[in-house]
Protein backbone atom coordinates (compact mmCIF):
# COMPACT_ATOMS: atom_id res chain seq x y z
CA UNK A 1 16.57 25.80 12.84
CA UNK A 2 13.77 24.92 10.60
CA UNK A 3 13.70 23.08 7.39
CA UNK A 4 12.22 24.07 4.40
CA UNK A 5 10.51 22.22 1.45
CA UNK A 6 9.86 19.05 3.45
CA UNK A 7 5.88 19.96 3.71
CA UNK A 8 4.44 18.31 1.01
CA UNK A 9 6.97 14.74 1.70
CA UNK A 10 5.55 15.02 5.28
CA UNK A 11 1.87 15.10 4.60
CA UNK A 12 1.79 12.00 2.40
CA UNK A 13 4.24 9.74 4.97
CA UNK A 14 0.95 8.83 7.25
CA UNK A 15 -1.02 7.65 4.22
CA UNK A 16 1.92 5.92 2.97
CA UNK A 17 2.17 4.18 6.17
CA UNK A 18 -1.59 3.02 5.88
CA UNK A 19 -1.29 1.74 2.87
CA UNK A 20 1.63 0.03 3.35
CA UNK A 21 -0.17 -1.75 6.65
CA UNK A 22 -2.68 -2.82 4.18
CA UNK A 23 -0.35 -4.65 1.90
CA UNK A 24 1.22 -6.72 4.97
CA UNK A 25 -2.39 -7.28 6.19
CA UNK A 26 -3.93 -8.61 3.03
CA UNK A 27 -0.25 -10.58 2.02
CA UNK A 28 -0.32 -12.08 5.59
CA UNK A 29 -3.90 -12.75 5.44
CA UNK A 30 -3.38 -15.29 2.78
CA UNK A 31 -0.69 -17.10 4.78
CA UNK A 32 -1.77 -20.22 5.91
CA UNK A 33 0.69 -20.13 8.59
CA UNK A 34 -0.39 -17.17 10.01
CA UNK A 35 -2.72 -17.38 13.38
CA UNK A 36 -2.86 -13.59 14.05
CA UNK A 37 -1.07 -10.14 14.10
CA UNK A 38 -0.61 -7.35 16.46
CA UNK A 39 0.76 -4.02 16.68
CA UNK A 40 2.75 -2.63 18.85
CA UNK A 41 4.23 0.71 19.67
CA UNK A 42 2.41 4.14 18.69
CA UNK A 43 -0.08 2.34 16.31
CA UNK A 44 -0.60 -0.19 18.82
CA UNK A 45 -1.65 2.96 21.39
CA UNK A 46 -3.43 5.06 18.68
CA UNK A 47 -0.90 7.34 19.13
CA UNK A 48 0.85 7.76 15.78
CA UNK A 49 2.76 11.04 14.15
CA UNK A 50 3.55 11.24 10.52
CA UNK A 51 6.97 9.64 11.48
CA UNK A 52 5.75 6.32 13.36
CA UNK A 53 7.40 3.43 12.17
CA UNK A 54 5.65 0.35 12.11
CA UNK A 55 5.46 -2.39 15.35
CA UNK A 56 4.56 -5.44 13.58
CA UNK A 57 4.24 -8.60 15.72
CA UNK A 58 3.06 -11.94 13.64
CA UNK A 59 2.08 -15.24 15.35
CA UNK A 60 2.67 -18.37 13.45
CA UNK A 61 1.90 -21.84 13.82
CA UNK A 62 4.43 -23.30 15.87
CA UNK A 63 7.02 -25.37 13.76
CA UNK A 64 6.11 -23.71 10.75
CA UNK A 65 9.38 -22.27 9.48
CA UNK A 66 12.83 -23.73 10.20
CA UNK A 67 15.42 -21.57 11.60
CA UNK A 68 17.62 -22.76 9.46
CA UNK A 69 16.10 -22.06 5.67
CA UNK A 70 16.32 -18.29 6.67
């Protein structure tokens, strides 16, 4: 079976995805509590398709959130 009329959504998802990973990147940037981030997965590899999800991993500074405010 193939679908139809899901061309154009398609193209557009891997930009969306970049631009999205720019927002986290520049928002986490500013976070004082924030040592570093990684990727993992298929972006991690270099190995993305326009349906890769994002792998975020974020280190903080230890004791810089409280389990128990989330």
């Amino acid at each position: 079976m193939i679908c139809v009329g899901f061309e154009a959504r398609n193209s557009g998802l891997s930009e969306k995805r970049n631009q999205i990973i720019g927002r986290i990147e520049e928002d986490l940037a500013k976070d004082k509590n924030v040592l570093g981030l990684f990727y993992g997965g298929s972006i991690g590899t270099d190995q993305t398709d326009p349906y890769s999800d994002i792998d975020l991993r974020v280190v903080i500074k230890d004791k810089s959130i409280s389990l128990s405010s989330i």
